[in-house]
Protein backbone atom coordinates (compact mmCIF):
# COMPACT_ATOMS: atom_id res chain seq x y z
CA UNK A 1 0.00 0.00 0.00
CA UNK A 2 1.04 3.69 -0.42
CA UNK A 3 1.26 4.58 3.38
CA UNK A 4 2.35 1.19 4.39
CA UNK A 5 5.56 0.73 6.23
CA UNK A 6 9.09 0.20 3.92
CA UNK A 7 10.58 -2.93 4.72
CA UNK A 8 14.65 -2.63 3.60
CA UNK A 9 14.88 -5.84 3.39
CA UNK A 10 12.36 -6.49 0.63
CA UNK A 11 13.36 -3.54 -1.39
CA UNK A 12 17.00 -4.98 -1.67
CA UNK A 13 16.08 -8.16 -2.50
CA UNK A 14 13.83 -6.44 -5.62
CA UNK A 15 16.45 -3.80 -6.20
CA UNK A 16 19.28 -7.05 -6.42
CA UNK A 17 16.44 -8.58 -8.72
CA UNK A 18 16.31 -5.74 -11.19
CA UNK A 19 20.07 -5.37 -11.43
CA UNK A 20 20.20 -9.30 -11.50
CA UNK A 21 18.04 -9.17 -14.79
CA UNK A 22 19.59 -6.07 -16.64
CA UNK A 23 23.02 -8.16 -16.16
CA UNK A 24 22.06 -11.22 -17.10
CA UNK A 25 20.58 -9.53 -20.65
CA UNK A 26 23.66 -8.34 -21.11
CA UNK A 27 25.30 -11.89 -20.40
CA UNK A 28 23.17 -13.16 -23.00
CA UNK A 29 23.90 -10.59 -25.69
CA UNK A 30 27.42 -11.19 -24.82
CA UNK A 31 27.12 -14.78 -24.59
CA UNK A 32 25.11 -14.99 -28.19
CA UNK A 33 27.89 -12.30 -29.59
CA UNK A 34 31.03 -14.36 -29.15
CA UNK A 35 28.85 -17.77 -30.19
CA UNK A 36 28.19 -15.73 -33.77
CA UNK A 37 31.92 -14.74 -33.81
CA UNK A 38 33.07 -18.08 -32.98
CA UNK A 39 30.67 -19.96 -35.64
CA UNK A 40 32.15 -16.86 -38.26
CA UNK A 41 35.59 -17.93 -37.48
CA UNK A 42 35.40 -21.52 -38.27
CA UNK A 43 33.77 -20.85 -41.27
CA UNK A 44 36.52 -18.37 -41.95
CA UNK A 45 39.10 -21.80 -41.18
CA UNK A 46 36.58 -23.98 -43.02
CA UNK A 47 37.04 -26.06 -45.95
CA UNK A 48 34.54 -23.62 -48.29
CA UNK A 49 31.01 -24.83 -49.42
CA UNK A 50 30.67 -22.75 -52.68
CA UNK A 51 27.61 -21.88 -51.39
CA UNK A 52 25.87 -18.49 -49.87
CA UNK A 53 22.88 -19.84 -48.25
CA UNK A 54 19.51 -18.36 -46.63
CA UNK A 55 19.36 -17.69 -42.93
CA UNK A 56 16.25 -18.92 -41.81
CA UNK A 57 13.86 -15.60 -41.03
CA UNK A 58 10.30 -14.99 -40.73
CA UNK A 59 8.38 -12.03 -42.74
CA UNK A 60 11.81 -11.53 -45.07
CA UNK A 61 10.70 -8.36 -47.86
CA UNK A 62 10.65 -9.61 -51.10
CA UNK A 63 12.98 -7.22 -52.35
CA UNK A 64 15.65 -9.10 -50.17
CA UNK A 65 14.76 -12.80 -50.97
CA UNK A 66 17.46 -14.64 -53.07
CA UNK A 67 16.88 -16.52 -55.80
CA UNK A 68 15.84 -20.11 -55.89
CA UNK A 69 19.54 -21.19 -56.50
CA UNK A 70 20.52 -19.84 -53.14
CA UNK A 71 23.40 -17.92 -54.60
CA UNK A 72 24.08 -13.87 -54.04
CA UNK A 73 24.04 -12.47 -57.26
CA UNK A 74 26.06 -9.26 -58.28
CA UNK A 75 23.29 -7.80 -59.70
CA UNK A 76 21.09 -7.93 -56.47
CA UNK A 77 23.89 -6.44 -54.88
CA UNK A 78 23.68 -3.78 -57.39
CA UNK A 79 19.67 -3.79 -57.32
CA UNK A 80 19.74 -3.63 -53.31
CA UNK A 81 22.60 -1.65 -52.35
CA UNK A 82 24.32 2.12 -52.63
CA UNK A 83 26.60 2.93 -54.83
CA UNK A 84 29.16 2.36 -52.56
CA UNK A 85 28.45 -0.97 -51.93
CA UNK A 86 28.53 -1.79 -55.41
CA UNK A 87 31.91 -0.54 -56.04
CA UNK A 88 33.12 -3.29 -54.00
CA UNK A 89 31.67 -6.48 -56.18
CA UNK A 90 34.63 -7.49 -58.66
CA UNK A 91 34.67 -9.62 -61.36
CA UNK A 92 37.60 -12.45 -61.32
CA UNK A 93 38.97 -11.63 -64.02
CA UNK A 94 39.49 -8.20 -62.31
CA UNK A 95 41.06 -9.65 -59.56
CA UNK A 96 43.23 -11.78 -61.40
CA UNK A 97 44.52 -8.99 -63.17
CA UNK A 98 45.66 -7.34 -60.01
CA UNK A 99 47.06 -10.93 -58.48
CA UNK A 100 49.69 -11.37 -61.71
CA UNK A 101 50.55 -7.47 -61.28
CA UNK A 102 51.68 -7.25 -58.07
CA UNK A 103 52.61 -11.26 -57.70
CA UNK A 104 49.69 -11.67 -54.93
CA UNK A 105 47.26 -14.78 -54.50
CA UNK A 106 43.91 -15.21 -54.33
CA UNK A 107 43.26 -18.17 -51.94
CA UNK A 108 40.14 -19.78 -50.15
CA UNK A 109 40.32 -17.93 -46.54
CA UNK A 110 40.85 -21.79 -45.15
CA UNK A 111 44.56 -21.21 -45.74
CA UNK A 112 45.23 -17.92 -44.56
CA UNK A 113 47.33 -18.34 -41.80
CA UNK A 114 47.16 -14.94 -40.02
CA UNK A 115 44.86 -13.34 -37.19
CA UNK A 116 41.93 -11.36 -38.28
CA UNK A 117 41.07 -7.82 -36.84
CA UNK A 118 37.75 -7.28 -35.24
CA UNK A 119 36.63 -5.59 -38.11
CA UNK A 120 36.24 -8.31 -39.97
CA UNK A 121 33.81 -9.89 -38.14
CA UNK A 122 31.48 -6.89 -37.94
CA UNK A 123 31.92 -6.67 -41.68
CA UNK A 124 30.91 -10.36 -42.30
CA UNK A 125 28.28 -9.87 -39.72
CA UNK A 126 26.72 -6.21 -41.55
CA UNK A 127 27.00 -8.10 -44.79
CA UNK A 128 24.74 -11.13 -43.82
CA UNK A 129 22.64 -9.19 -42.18
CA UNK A 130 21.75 -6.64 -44.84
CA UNK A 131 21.29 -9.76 -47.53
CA UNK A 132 19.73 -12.40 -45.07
CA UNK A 133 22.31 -14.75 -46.16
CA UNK A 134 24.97 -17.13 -44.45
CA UNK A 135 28.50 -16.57 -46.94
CA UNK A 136 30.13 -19.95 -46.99
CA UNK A 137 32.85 -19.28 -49.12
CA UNK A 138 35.35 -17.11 -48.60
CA UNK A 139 38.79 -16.04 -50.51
CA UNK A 140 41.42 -13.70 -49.69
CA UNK A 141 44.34 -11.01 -51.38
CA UNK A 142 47.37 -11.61 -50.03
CA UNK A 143 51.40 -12.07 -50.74
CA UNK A 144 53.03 -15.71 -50.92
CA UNK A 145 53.99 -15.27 -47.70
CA UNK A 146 50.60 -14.74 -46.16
CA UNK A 147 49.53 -17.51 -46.79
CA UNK A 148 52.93 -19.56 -45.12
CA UNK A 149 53.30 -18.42 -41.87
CA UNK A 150 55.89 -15.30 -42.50
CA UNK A 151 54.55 -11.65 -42.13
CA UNK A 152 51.61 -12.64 -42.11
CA UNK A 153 49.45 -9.66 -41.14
CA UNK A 154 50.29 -7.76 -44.66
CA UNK A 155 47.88 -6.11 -47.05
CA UNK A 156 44.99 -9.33 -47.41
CA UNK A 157 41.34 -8.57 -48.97
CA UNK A 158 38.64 -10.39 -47.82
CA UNK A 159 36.17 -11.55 -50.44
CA UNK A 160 33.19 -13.23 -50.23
CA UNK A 161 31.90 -15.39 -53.20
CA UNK A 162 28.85 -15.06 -55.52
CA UNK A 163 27.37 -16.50 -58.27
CA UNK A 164 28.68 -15.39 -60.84
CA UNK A 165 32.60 -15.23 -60.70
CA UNK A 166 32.24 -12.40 -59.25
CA UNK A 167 33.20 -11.62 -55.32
CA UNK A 168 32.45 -8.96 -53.31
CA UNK A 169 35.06 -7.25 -51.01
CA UNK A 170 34.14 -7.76 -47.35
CA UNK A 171 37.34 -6.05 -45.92
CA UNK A 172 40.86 -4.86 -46.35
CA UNK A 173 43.44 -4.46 -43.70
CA UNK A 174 47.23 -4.24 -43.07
CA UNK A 175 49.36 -2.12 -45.03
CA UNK A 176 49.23 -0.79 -48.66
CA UNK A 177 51.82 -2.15 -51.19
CA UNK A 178 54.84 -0.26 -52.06
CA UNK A 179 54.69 2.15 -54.89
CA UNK A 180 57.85 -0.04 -55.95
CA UNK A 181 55.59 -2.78 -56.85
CA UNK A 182 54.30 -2.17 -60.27
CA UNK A 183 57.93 -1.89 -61.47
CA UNK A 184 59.77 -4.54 -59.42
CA UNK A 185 56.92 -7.25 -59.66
CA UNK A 186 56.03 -6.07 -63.80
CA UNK A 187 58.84 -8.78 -64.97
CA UNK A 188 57.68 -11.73 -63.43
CA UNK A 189 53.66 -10.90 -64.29
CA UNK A 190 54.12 -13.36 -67.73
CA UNK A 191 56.30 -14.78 -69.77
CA UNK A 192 56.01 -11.91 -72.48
CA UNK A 193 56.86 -9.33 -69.87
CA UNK A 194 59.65 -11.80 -68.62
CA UNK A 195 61.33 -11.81 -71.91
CA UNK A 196 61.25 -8.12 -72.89
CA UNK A 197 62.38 -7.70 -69.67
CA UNK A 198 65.96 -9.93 -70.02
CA UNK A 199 65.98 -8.42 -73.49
CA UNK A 200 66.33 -4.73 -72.30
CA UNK A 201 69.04 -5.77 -69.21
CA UNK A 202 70.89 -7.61 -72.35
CA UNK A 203 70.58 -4.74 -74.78
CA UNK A 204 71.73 -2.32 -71.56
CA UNK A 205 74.79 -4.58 -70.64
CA UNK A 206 76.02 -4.77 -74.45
CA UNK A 207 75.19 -0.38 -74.85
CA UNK A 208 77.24 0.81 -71.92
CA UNK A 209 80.41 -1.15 -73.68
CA UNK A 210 82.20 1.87 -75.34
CA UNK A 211 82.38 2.20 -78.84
CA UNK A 212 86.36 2.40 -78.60
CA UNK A 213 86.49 -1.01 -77.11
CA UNK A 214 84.06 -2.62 -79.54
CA UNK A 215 85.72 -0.90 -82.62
CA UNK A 216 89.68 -2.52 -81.22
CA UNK A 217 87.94 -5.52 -81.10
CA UNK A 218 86.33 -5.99 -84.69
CA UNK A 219 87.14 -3.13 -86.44
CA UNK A 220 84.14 -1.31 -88.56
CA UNK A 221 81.83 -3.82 -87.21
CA UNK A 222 80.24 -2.39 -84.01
CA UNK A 223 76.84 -2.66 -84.94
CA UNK A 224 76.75 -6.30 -85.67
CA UNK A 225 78.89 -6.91 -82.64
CA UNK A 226 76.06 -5.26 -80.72
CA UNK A 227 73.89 -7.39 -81.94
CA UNK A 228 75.55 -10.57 -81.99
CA UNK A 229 76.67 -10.08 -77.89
CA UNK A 230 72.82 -8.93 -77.10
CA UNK A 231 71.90 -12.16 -79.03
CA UNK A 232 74.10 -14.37 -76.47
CA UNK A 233 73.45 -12.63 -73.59
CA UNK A 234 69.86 -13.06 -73.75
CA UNK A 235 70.69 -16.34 -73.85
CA UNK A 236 72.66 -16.85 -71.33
CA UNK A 237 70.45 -14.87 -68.62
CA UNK A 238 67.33 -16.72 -69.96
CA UNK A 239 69.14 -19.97 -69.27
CA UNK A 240 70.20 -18.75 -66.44
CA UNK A 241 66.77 -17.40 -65.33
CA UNK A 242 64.99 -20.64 -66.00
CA UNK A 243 67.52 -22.42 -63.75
CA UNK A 244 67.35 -20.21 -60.72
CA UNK A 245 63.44 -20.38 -60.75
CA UNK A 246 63.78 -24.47 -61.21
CA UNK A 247 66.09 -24.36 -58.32
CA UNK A 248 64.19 -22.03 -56.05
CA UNK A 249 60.76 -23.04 -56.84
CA UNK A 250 60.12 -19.32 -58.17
CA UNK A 251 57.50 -19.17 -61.11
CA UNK A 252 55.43 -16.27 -63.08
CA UNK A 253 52.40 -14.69 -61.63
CA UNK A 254 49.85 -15.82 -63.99
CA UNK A 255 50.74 -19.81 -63.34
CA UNK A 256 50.76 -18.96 -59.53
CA UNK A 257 48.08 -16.52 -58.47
CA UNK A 258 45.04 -19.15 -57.92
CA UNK A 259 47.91 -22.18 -56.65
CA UNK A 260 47.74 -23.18 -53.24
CA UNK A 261 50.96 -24.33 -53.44
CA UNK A 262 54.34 -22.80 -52.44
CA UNK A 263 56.50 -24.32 -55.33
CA UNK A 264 54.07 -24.36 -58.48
């Protein structure tokens, strides 16, 4: 009653009760949190389905539903997102582009073998939430040694997969390659580049000889000289090219960028 007398001992006991339920709400939302992060994380260190399935959700709009197939498609994420979002979905031969360029791989996440930030998992988390779907497959940017237990927190993308060979781009973290890249890494992208490129050191090599020294030894004949030295010297650094990468289990970018393995 309103006038009736307060008895402490009752109000503590309620007051304990209230405080007892707020915390254990917050237990739960805790306790379901790290459960959603765990269950991310081994699908992050799982062997990949292929697959981007439907969560299971009452009253989904229809303007959110996939398609019978169960697969994401880039143009729903075109048809359902900003513009900003849709920057992010590439297509692989985009990607693969961009692997042979700057010598990266593009790998199922399974055999990534460094930590991921915090971020990631809110990304994953936004993602599936904003599509009702449960990504399966994932695949991640990185360098050789990303994937092989040595710096191993440098420069990865995180892709998820959809239907179409395309992917879209869940999260990038690390640093940014150096701007030495594109001209270090452009030999090794092909063989074509690989050749022009032992072709110019050959031509450079024979061009810094002076013209006195060629001329005392073949008189009148310097230009053919030239020629016939950059001729052999291509040779030689080709043969000795393909032996080194042989040897050291080094190969181009576009026979390597999709290999899970160290020496193909």
């Amino acid at each position: 009653m309103l006038f009736s007398r307060i008895n402490l001992q009752s109000v503590l006991i309620r007051e304990r009760n209230l405080q007892q339920g707020l915390l254990n709400e917050v237990y739960d939302l805790i306790f379901e949190s790290v459960l959603e992060e765990k269950e991310l994380l081994k699908r992050l260190r799982s062997d990949p389905t292929g697959e981007v399935t439907v969560l299971k959700k009452e009253a989904e709009p229809a303007s959110c539903r996939l398609p019978s197939s169960g697969l994401l498609s880039a143009w729903e994420v075109a048809a359902t997102t900003d513009e900003n979002d849709e920057k992010l979905v590439f297509s692989q031969d985009e990607i693969k582009r961009i692997c042979i360029r700057y010598r990266l791989r593009f790998l199922d996440s399974v055999f990534f073998k460094g930590d991921y930030p915090y971020e990631v998992l809110l990304r994953i988390k936004s993602f599936e939430k904003k599509y009702h779907t449960k990504v399966e497959h994932f695949k991640i940017i990185a360098p050789d040694h990303s994937f092989h237990l040595e710096n191993i927190n440098r420069d990865p993308l995180l892709f998820a997969k959809l239907n179409d060979d395309r992917y879209y781009l869940i999260h990038k973290w690390g640093s940014d390659l150096a701007w030495h890249k594109r001209f270090t890494l452009w030999p090794l992208q092909n063989l074509k580049t690989f050749l022009i490129t032992i072709l110019a050191i050959s031509a450079l090599l024979v061009l810094i000889i002076p013209s006195s020294v060629m001329n005392g030894v073949v008189p009148d004949s310097e230009v053919y000289l030239r020629g016939w030295l950059i001729i052999h010297i291509f040779i030689g650094l080709s043969a000795m090219s393909v032996w080194a990468g042989l040897t050291f289990n080094r190969t181009l970018s576009n026979m390597k960028w999709e290999s899970r393995y160290y020496n193909s």
